[in-house]
N, C-alpha and C. Protein backbone atom coordinates (compact mmCIF):
# COMPACT_ATOMS: atom_id res chain seq x y z
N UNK A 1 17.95 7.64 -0.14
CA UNK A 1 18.14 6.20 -0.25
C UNK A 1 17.19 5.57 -1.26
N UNK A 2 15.92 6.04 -1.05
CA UNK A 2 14.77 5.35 -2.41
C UNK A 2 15.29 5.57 -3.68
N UNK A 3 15.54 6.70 -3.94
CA UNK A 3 15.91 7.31 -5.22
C UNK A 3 16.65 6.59 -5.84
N UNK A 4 18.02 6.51 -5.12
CA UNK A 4 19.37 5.99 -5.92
C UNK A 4 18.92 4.59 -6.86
N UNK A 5 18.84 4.67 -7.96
CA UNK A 5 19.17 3.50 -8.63
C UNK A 5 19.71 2.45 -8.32
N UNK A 6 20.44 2.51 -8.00
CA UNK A 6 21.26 1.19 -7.51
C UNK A 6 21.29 0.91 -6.27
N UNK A 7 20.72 1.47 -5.19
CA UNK A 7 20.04 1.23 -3.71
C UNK A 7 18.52 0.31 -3.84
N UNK A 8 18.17 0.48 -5.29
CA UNK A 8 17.04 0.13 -5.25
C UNK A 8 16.99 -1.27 -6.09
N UNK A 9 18.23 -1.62 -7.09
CA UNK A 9 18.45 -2.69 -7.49
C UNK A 9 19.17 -3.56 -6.33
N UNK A 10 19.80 -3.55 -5.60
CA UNK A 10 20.55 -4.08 -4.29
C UNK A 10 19.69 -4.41 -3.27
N UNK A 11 18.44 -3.82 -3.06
CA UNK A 11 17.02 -4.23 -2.29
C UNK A 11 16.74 -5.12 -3.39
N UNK A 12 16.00 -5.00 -4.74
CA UNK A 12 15.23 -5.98 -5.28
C UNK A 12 16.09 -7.31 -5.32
N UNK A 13 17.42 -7.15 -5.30
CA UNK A 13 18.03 -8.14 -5.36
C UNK A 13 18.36 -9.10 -4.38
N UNK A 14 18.71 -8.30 -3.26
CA UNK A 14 18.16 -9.50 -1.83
C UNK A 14 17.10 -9.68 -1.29
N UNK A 15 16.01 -8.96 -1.73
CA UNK A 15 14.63 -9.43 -1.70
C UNK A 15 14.55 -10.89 -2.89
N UNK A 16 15.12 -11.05 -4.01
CA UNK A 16 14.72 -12.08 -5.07
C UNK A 16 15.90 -13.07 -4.15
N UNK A 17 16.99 -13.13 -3.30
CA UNK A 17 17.66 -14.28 -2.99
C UNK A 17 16.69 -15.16 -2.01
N UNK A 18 15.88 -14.20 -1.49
CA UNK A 18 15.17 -14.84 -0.45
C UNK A 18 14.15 -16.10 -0.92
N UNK A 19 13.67 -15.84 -2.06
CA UNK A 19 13.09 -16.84 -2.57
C UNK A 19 11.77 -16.95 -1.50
N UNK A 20 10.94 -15.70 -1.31
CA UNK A 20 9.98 -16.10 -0.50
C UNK A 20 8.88 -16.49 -1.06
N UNK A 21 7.68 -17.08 -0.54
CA UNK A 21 6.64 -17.44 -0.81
C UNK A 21 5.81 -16.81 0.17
N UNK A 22 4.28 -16.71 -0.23
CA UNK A 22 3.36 -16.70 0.08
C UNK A 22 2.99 -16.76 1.62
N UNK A 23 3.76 -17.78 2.38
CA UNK A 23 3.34 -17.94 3.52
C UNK A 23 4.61 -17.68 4.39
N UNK A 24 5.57 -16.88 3.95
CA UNK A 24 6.96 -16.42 4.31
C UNK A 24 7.14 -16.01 5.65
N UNK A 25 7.63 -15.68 6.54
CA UNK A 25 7.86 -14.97 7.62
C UNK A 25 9.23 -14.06 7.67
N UNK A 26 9.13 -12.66 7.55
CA UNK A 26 10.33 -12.14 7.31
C UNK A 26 10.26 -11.28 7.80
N UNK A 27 11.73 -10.68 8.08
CA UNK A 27 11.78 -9.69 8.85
C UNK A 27 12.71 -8.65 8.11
N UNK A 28 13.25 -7.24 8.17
CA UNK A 28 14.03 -6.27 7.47
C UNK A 28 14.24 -5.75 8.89
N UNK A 29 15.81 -5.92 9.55
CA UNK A 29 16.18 -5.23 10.28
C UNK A 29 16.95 -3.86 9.25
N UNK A 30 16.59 -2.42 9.98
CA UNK A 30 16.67 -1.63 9.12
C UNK A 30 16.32 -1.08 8.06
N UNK A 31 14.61 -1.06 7.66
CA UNK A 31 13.66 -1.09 6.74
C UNK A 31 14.05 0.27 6.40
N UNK A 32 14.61 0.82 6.29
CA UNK A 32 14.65 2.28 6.03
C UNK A 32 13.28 3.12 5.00
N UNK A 33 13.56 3.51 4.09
CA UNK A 33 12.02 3.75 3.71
C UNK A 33 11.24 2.90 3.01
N UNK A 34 11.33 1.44 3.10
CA UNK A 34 10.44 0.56 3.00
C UNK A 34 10.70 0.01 1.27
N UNK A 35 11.64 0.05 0.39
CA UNK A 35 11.84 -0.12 -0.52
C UNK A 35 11.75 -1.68 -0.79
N UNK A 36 12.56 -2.54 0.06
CA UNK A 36 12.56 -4.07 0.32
C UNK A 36 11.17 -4.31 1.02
N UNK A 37 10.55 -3.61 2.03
CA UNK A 37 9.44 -4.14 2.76
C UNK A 37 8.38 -4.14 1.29
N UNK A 38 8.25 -3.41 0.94
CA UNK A 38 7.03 -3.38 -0.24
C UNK A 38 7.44 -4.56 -0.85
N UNK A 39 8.38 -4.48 -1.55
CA UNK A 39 8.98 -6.09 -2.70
C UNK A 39 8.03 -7.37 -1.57
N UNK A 40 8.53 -7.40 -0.88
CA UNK A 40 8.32 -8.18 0.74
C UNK A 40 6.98 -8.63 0.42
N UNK A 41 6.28 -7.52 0.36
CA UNK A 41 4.76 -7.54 0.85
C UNK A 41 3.59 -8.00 0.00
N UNK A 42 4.60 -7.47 -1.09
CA UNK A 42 3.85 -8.37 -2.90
C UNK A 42 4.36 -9.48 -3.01
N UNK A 43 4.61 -10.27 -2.41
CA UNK A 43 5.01 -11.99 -2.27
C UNK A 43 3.81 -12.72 -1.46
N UNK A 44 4.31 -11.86 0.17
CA UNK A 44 3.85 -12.82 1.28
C UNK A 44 2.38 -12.26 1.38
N UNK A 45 1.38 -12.72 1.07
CA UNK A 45 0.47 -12.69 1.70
C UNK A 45 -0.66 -13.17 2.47
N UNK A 46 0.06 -14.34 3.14
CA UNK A 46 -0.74 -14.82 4.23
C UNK A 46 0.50 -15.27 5.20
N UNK A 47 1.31 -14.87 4.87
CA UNK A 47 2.73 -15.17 6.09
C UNK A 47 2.62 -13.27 6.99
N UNK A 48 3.99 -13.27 7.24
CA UNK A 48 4.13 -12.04 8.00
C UNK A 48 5.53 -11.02 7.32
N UNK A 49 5.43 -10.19 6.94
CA UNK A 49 6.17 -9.24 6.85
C UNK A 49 6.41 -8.22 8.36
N UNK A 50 7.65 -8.31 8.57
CA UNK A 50 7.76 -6.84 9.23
C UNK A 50 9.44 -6.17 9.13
N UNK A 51 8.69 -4.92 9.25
CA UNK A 51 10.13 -3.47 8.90
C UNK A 51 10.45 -3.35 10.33
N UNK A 52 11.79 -3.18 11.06
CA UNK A 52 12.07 -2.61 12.30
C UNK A 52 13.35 -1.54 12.04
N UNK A 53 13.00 -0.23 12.39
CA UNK A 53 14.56 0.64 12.34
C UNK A 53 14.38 1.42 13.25
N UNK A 54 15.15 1.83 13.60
CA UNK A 54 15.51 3.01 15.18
C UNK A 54 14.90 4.29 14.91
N UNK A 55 14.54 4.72 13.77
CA UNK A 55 14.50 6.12 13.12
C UNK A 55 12.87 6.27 12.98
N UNK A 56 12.48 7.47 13.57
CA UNK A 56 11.03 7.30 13.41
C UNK A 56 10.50 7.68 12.08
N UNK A 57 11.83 8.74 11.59
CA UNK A 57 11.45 9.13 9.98
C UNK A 57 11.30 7.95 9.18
N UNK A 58 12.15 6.77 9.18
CA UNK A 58 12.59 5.83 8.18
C UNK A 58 10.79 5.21 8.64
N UNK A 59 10.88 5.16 9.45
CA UNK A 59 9.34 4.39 9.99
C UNK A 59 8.22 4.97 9.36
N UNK A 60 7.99 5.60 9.18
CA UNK A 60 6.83 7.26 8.58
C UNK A 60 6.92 7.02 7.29
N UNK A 61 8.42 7.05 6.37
CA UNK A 61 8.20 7.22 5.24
C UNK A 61 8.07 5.90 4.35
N UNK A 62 8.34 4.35 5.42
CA UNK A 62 8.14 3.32 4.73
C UNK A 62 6.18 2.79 4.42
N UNK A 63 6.15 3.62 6.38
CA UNK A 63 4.23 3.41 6.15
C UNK A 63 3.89 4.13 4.78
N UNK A 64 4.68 5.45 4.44
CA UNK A 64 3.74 6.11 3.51
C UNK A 64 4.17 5.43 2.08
N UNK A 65 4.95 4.66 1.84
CA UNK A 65 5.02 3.96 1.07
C UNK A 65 4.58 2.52 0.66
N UNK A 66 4.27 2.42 1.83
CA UNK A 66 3.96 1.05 2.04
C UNK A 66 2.14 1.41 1.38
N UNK A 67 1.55 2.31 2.01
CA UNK A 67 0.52 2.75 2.09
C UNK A 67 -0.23 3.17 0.76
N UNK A 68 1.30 3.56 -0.47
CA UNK A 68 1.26 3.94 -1.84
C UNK A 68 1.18 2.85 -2.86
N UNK A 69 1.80 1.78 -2.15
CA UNK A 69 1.65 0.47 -3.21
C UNK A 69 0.48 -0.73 -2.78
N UNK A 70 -0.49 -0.16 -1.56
CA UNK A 70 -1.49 -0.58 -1.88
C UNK A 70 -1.28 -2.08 -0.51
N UNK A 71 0.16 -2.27 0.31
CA UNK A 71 0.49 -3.54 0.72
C UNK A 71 0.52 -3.01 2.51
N UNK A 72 0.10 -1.67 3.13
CA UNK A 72 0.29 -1.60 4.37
C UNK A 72 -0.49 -2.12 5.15
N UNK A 73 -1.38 -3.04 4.94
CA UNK A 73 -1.99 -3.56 5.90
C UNK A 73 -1.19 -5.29 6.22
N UNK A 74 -0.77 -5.54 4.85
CA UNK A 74 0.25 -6.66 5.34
C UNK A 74 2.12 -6.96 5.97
N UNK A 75 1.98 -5.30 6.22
CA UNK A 75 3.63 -5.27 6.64
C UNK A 75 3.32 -4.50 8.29
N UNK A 76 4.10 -4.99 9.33
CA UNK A 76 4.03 -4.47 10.49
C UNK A 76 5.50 -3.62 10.75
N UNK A 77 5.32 -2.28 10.93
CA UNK A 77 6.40 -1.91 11.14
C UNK A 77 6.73 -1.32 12.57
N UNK A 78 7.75 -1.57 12.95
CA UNK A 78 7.80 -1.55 14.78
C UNK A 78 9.68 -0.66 14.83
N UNK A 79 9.62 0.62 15.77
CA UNK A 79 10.49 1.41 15.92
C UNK A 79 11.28 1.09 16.76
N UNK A 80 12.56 0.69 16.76
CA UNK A 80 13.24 0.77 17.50
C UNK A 80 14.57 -0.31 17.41
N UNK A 81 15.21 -0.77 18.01
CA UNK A 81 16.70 -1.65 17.40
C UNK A 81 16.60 -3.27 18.00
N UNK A 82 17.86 -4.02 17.45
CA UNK A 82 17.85 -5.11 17.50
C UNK A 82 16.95 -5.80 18.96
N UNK A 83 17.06 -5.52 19.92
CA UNK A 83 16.85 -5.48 21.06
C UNK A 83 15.00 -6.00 21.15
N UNK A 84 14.36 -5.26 19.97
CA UNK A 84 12.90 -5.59 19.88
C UNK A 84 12.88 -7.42 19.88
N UNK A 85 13.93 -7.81 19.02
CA UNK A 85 13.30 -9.45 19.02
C UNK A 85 13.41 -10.31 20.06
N UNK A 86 14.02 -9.71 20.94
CA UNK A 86 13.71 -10.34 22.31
C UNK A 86 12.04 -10.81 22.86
N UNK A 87 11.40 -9.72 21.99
CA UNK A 87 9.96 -9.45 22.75
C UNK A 87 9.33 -9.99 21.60
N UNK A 88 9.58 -10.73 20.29
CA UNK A 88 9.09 -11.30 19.31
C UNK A 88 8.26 -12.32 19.69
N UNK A 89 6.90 -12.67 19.68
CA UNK A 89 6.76 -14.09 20.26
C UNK A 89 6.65 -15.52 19.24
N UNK A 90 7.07 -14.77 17.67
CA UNK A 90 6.99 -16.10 16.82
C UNK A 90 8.38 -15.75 16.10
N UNK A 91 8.92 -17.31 15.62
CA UNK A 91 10.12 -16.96 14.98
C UNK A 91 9.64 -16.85 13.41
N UNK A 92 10.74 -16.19 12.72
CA UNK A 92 11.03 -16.01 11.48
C UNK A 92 11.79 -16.81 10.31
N UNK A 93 11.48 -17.04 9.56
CA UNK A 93 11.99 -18.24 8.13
C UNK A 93 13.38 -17.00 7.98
N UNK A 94 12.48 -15.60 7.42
CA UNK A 94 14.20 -14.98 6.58
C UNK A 94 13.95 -13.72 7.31
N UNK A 95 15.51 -13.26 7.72
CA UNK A 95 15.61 -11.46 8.26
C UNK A 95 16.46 -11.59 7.39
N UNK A 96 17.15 -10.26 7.01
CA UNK A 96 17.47 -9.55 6.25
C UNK A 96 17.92 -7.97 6.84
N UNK A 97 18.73 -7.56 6.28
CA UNK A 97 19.42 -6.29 6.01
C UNK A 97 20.24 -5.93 5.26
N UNK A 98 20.12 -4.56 5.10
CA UNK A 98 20.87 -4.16 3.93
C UNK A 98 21.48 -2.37 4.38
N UNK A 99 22.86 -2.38 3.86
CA UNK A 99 24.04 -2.15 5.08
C UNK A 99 23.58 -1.26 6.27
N UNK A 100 23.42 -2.08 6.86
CA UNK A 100 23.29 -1.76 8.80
C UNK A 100 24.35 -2.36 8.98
N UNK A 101 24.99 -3.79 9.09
CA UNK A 101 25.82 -3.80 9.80
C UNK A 101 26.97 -3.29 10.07
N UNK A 102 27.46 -2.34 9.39
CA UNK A 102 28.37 -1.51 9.76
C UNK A 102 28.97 -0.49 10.30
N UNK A 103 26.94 -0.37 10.78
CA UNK A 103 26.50 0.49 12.10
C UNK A 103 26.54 -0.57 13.37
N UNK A 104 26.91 -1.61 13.62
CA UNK A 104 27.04 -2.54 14.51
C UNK A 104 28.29 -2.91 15.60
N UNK A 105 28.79 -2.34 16.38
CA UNK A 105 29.40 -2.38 17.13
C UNK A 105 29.48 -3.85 17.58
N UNK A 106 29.15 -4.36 17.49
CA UNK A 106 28.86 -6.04 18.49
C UNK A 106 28.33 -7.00 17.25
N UNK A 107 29.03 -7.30 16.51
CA UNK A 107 28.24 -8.19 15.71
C UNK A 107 27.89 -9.80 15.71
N UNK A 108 28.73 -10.01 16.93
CA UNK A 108 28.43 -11.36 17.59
C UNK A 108 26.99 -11.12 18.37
N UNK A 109 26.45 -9.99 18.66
CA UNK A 109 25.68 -9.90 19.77
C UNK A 109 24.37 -9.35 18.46
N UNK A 110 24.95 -8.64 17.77
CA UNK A 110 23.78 -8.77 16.48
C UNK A 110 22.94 -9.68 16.09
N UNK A 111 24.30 -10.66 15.32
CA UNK A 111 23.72 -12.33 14.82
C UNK A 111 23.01 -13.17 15.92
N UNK A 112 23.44 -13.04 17.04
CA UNK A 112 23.21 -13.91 18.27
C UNK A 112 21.79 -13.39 18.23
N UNK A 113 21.24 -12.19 17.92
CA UNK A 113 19.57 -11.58 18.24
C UNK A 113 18.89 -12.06 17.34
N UNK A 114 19.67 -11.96 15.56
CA UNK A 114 18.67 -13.05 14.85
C UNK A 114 18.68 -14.24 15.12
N UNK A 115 19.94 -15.36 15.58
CA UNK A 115 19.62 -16.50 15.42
C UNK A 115 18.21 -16.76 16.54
N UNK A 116 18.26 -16.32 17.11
CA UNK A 116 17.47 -16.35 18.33
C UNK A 116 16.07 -16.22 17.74
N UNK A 117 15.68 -15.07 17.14
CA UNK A 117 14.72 -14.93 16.34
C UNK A 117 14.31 -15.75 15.20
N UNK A 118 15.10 -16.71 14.81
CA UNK A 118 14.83 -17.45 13.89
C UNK A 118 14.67 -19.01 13.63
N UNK A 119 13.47 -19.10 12.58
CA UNK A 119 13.15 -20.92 12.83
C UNK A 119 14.24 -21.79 12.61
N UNK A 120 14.52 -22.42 12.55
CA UNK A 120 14.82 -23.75 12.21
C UNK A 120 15.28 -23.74 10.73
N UNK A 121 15.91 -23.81 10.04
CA UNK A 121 15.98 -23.75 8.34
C UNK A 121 15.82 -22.02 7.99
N UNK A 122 15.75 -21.67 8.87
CA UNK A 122 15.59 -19.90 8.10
C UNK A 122 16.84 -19.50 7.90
N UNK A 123 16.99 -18.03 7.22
CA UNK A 123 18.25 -17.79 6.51
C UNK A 123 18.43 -16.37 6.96
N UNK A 124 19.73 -16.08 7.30
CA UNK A 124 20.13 -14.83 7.99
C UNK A 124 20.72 -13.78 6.51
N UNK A 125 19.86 -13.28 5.67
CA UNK A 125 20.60 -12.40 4.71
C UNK A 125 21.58 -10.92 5.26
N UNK A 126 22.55 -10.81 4.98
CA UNK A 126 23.15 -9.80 5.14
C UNK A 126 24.15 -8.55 3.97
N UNK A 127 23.49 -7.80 3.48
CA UNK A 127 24.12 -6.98 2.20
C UNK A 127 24.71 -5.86 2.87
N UNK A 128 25.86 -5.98 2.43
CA UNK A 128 27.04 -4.59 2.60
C UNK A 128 27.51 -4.32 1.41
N UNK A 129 27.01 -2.90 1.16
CA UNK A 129 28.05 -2.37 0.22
C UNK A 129 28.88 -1.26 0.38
N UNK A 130 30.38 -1.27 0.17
CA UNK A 130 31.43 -0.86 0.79
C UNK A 130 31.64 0.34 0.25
N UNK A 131 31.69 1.50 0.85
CA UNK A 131 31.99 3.01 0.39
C UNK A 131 33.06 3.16 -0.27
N UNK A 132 33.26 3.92 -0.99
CA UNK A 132 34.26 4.16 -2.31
C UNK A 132 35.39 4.66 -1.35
N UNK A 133 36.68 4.07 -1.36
CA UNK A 133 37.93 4.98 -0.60
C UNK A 133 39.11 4.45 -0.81
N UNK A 134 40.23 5.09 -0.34
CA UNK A 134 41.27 4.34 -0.63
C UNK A 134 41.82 2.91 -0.22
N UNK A 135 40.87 2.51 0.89
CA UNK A 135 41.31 1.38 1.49
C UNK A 135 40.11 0.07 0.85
N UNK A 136 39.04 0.83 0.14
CA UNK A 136 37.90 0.21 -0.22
C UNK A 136 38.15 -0.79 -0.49
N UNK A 137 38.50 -1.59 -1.22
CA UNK A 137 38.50 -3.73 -1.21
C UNK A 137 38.98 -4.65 -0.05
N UNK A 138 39.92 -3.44 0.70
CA UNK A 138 40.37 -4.41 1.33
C UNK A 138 39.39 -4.50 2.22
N UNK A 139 38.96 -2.77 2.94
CA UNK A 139 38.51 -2.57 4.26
C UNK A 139 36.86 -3.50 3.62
N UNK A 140 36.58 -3.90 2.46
CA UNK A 140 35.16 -4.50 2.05
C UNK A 140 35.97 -5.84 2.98
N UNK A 141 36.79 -6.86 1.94
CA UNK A 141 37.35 -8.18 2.37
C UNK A 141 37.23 -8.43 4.17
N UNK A 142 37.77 -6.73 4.79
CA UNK A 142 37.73 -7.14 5.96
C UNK A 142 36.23 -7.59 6.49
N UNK A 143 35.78 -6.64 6.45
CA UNK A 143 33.80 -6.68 7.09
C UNK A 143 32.98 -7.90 6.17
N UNK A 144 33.47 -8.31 4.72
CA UNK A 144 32.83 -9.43 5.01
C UNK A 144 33.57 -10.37 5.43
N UNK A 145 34.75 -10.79 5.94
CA UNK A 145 35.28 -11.73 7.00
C UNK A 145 35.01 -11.86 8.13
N UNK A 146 34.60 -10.54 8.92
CA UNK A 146 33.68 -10.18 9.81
C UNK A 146 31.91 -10.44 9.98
N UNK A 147 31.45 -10.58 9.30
CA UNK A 147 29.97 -11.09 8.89
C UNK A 147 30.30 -12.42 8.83
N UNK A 148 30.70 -12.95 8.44
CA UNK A 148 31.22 -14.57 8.15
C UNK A 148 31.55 -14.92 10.00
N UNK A 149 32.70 -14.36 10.16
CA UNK A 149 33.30 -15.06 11.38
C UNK A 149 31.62 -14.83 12.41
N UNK A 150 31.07 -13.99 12.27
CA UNK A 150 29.86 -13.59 13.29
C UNK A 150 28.92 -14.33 13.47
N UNK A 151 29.13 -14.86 11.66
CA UNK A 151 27.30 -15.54 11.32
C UNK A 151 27.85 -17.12 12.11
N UNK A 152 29.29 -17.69 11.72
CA UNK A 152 29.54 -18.85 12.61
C UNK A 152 29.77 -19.10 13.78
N UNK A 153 30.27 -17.71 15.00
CA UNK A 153 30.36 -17.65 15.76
C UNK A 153 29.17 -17.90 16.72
N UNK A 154 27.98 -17.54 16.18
CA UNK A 154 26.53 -17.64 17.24
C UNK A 154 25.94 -19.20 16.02
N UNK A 155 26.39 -19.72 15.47
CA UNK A 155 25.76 -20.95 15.14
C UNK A 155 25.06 -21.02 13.62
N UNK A 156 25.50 -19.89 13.00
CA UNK A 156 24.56 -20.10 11.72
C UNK A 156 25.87 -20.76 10.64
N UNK A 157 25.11 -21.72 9.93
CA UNK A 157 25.84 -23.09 9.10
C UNK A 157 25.92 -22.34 7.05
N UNK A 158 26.41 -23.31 6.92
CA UNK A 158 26.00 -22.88 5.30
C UNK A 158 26.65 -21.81 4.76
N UNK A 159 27.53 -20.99 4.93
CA UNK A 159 27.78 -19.41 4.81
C UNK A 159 28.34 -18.94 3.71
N UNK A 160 27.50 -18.48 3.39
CA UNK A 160 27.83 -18.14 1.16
C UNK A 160 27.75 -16.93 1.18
N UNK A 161 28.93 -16.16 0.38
CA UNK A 161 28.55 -15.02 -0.38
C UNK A 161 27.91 -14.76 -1.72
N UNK A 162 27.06 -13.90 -1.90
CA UNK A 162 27.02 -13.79 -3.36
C UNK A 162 27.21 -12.09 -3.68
N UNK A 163 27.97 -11.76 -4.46
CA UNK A 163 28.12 -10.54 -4.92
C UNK A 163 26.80 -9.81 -5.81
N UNK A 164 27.06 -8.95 -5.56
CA UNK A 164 25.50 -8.30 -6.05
C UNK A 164 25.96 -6.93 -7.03
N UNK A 165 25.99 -7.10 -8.53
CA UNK A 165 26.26 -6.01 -9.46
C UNK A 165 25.27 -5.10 -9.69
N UNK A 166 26.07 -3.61 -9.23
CA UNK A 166 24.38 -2.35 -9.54
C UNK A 166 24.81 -1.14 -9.91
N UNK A 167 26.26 -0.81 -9.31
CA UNK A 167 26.56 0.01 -9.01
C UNK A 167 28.18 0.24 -9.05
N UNK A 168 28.71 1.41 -9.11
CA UNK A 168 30.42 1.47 -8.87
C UNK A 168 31.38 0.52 -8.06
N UNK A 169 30.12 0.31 -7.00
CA UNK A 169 30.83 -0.95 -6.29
C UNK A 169 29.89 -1.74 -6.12
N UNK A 170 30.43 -3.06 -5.95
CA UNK A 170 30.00 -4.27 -6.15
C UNK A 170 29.41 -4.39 -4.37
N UNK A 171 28.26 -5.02 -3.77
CA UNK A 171 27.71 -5.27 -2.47
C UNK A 171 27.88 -6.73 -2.56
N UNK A 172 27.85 -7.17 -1.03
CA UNK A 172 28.06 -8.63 -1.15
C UNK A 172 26.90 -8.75 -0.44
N UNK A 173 25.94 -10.14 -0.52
CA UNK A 173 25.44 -10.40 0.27
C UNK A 173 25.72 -11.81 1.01
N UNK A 174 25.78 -11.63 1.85
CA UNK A 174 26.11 -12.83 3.27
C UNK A 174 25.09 -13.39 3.81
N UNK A 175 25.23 -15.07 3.56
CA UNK A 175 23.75 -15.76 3.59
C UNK A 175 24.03 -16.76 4.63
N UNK A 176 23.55 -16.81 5.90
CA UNK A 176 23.81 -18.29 6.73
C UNK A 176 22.41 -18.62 6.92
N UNK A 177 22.50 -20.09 7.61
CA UNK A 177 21.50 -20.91 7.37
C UNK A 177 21.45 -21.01 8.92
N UNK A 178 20.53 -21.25 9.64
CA UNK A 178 20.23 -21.57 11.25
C UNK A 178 19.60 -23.65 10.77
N UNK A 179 20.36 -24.25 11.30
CA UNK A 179 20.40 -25.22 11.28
C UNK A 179 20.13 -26.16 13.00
N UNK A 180 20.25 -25.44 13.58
CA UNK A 180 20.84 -25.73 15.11
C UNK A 180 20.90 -27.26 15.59
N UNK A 181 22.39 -27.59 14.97
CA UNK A 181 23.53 -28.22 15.14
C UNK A 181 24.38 -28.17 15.77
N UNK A 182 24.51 -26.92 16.70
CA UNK A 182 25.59 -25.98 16.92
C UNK A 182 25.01 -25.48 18.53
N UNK A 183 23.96 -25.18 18.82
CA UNK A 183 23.09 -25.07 20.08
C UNK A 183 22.02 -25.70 19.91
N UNK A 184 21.74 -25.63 21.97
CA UNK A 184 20.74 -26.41 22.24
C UNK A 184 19.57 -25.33 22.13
C-alpha cells in the first residue's frame, strides 16, 4: 500500500482537502501504514492526530514510520475498529478514510460512529477508489450513492464529491459537514 504511487498521491490528496491547521483535531479511521497520519502530523502540532485500524501489523508499521519522519510523538495510534470512538472523550474537527468503507457492512452505523465523534463544523472525509472490473463505473456510481445516502442519513449536511486524479481509476472523495441541524 505505501509503495504504490498513486495510493500515495490519493492520501496526500485527502490529507491537502482537509485544509488542516496547526491546532487540528483529526482522526484516520484505517491508518494503514501511516502514509496520511505522517502528512497529518507535519501540519498539526499542537492539536491531536490519531491513526485507528483493526490490524496490529498496519499499527507497527505506521509507528515505524511515523517514528522515521521524526512526527511519532505527535500521532496516537490505537488498535482496533470503529467501535473505539465510543470511548473517545474529546471530539474531532476532521476523520477521514481512505477505502475502508467498502469493508463496511453497516454504513449507516459507520457514519452514525463518526458523527458522534465529531465537533460541531467538522468534516467527515471519505475516499473510495473503485477496483478495475467489468461492472467498475457503475458498481463506483453505486457506493458513492451509498456514502452520500449514509453521510445524510445520520445527519451530516453539505455533501460534495470531489474526484481525485492519480491513477487508472479515478477515487472520489465524499465530504459531509456535521452541522447538527438534523439532531439533538
Amino acid at each position: 500500500m505505501a509503495a504504490r504511487r498513486s495510493n500515495r498521491f490519493r492520501n496526500d490528496r485527502t490529507v491537502d482537502l482537509m485544509a488542516l491547521s496547526p491546532d487540528s483535531r483529526v482522526l484516520e479511521i484505517g491508518c494503514g501504514p501511516g502514509l496520511a497520519l505522517a502528512r497529518c502530523a507535519s501540519v498539526v502540532t499542537s492539536g491531536r492526530v490519531v491513526g485507528l485500524d483493526h490490524s496490529d501489523v498496519m499499527i507497527r508499521q505506521a509507528h515505524k514510520r511515523l517514528i522515521k519522519q521524526g512526527v511519532a510523538d505527535r500521532v496516537i495510534l490505537i488498535e482496533g475498529g470503529i467501535d473505539r470512538l465510543a470511548d473517545w472523550p474529546d471530539a474531532f474537527d476532521r476523520i477521514f478514510s481512505l477505502n475502508v468503507i467498502q469493508f463496511q457492512s453497516d454504513k449507516h452505523l459507520f457514519f452514525g460512529a463518526v458523527y458522534e465523534a465529531m465537533a460541531t463544523g467538522g468534516q467527515c472525509l471519505t475516499t473510495y477508489q473503485p477496483r478495475l472490473d467489468a461492472d467498475g463505473s457503475a458498481a463506483a456510481r453505486r457506493m458513492i450513492a451509498s456514502i452520500e445516502d449514509a453521510l445524510h442519513a445520520v445527519g451530516f449536511e453539505n455533501v460534495t464529491e470531489i474526484e481525485i486524479i492519480g491513477g487508472a481509476t479515478p477515487a472520489t472523495c465524499v465530504i459531509g459537514q456535521k452541522n447538527d441541524t438534523h439532531r439533538s
